[in-house]
Each structure stands twice: as C-alpha cells, then as structure tokens.
Protein backbone atom coordinates (compact mmCIF):
# COMPACT_ATOMS: atom_id res chain seq x y z
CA UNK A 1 2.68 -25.05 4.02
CA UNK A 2 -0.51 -24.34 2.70
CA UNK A 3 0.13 -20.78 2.30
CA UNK A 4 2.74 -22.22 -0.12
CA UNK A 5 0.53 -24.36 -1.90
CA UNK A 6 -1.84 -21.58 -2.09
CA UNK A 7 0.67 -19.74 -3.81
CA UNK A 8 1.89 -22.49 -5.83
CA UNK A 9 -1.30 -23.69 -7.36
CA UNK A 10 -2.38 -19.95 -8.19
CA UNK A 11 0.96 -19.75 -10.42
CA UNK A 12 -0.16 -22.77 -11.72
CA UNK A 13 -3.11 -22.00 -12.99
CA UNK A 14 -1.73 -19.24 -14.72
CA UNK A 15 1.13 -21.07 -16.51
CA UNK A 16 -1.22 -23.51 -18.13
CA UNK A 17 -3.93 -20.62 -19.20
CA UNK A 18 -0.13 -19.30 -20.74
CA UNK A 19 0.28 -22.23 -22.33
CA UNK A 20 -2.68 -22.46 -23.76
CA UNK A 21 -3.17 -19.56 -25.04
CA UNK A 22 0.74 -18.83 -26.35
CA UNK A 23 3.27 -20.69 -28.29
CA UNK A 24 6.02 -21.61 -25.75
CA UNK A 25 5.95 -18.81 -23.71
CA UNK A 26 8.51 -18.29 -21.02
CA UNK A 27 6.97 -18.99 -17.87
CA UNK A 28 7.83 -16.61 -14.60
CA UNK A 29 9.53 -18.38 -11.94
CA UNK A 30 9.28 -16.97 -8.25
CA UNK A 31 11.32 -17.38 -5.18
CA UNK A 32 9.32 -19.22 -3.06
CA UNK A 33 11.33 -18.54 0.36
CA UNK A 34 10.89 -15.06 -0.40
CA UNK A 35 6.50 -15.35 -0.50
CA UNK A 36 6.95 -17.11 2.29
CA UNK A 37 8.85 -13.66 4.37
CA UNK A 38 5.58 -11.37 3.48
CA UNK A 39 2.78 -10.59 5.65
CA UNK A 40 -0.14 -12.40 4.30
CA UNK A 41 2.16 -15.35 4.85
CA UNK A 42 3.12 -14.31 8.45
CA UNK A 43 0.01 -12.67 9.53
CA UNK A 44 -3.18 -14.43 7.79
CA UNK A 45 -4.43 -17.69 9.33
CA UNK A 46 -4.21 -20.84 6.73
CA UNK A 47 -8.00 -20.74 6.42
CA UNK A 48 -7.73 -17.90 4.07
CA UNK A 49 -5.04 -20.06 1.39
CA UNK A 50 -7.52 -22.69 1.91
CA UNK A 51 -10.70 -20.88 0.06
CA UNK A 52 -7.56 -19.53 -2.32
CA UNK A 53 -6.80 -23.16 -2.45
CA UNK A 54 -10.72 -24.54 -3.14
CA UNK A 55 -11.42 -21.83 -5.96
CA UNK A 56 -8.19 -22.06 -7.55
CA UNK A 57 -8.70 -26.30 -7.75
CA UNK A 58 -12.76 -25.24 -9.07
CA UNK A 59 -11.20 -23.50 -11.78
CA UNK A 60 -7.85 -25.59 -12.72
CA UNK A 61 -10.63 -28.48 -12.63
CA UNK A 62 -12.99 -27.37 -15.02
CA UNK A 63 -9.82 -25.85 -17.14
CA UNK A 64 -7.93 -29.23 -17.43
CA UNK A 65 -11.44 -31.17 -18.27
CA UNK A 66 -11.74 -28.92 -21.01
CA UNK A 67 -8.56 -30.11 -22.83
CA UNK A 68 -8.23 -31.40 -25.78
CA UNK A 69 -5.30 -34.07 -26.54
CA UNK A 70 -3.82 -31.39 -28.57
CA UNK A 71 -4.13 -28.98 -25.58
CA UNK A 72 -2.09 -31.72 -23.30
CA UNK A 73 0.70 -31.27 -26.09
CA UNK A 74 1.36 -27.65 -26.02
CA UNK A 75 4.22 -26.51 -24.23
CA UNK A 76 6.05 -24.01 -21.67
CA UNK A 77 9.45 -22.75 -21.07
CA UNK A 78 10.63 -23.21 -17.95
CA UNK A 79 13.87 -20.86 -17.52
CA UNK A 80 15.06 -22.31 -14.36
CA UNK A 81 15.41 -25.89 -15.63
CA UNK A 82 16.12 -24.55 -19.01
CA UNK A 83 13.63 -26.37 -20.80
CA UNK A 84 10.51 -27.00 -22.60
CA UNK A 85 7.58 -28.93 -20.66
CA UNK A 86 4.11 -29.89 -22.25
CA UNK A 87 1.05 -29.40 -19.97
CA UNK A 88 0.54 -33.00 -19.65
CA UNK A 89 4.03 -33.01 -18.04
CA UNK A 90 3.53 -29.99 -16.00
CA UNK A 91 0.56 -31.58 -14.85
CA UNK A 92 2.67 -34.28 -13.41
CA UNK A 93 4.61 -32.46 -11.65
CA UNK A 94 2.38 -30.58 -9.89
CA UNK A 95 0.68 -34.07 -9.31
CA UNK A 96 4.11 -35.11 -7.57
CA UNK A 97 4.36 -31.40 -5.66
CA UNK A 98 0.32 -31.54 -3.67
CA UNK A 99 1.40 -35.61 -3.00
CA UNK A 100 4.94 -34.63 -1.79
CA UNK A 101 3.64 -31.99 0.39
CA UNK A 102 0.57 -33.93 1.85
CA UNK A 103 2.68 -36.04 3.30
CA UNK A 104 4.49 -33.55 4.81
CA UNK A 105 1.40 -32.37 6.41
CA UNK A 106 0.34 -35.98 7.43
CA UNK A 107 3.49 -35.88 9.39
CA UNK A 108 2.80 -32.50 10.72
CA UNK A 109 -0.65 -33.74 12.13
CA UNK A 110 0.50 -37.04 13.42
C-alpha cells in the first residue's frame, strides 16, 4: 500500500506541474497492478516509499500554496475517464484517494 501511494503521489505531482505549465495537456495514465509486479515493489522495504512519500508531500505542499485562484482553474485531460478535470478537482480526488487508503491501513494495523 504505501509503495502504491508512493507511486501515486509522485504521478501526482507531475500532473499538476503539467497542468500548470500546459494548456490541457493529456495526462499519462499507468497501470497500477502492473507497478505493483516490479522489484522495487517486491523487494524494497516500505521505509524507502515513505521518504519518497515525505519529499514528494514537501514539494506538492509548497507547489499547491503557491497557487493562484487562476492556477486552481486550469485543467487536465484525463484519457481514461475521458474528460477534462481542473486542479482544484484533481486535488479532490487525490484528497478522497490518501483518506480512502488510510483507512485501509487503519484496518491493516488494527
């Protein structure tokens, strides 16, 4: 799980720096199942996708500070669902994905 998230948030990052630097761009999608089958998945202990994890969430931080309400407005295309998101939505749902997954991990630990 937090090998995923890892890998998750580090695609996030760069789909908003895409979307704000670009007009609409097409964002890459990835098969996450697939990450999941390589060996820095299978072989690295989570402690390593948690320092991905803690610089990743320094940098999205100080990124997503910096935005203006014009900046929250700009959009991505996002080919799977077929549709255009703005970064304040995007935001939301990666709000929704760390929540949804905590508690999976909550569960996990209890």
């Amino acid at each position: 799980m937090v090998h995923h998230l890892a890998d998750s948030h580090m695609n996030s990052i760069i789909r908003f720096k895409l979307g704000l630097t670009e007009n609409n761009p097409v964002i890459k999608p990835y098969i996450e199942n697939l990450w999941a089958e390589h060996s820095d998945v299978k072989n690295l202990p989570a402690s390593v996708s948690v320092k991905i994890l803690e610089g990743v969430h320094e940098r999205w931080f100080v990124l997503l500070n910096s935005f203006t309400e014009n900046d929250w407005k700009r959009t991505i295309h996002h080919p799977e669902k077929n549709k255009n998101m703005t970064l304040d939505y995007l935001l939301g749902m990666y709000d929704w994905h760390c929540h949804h997954h905590l508690a999976h991990l909550k569960l996990i630990k209890s």
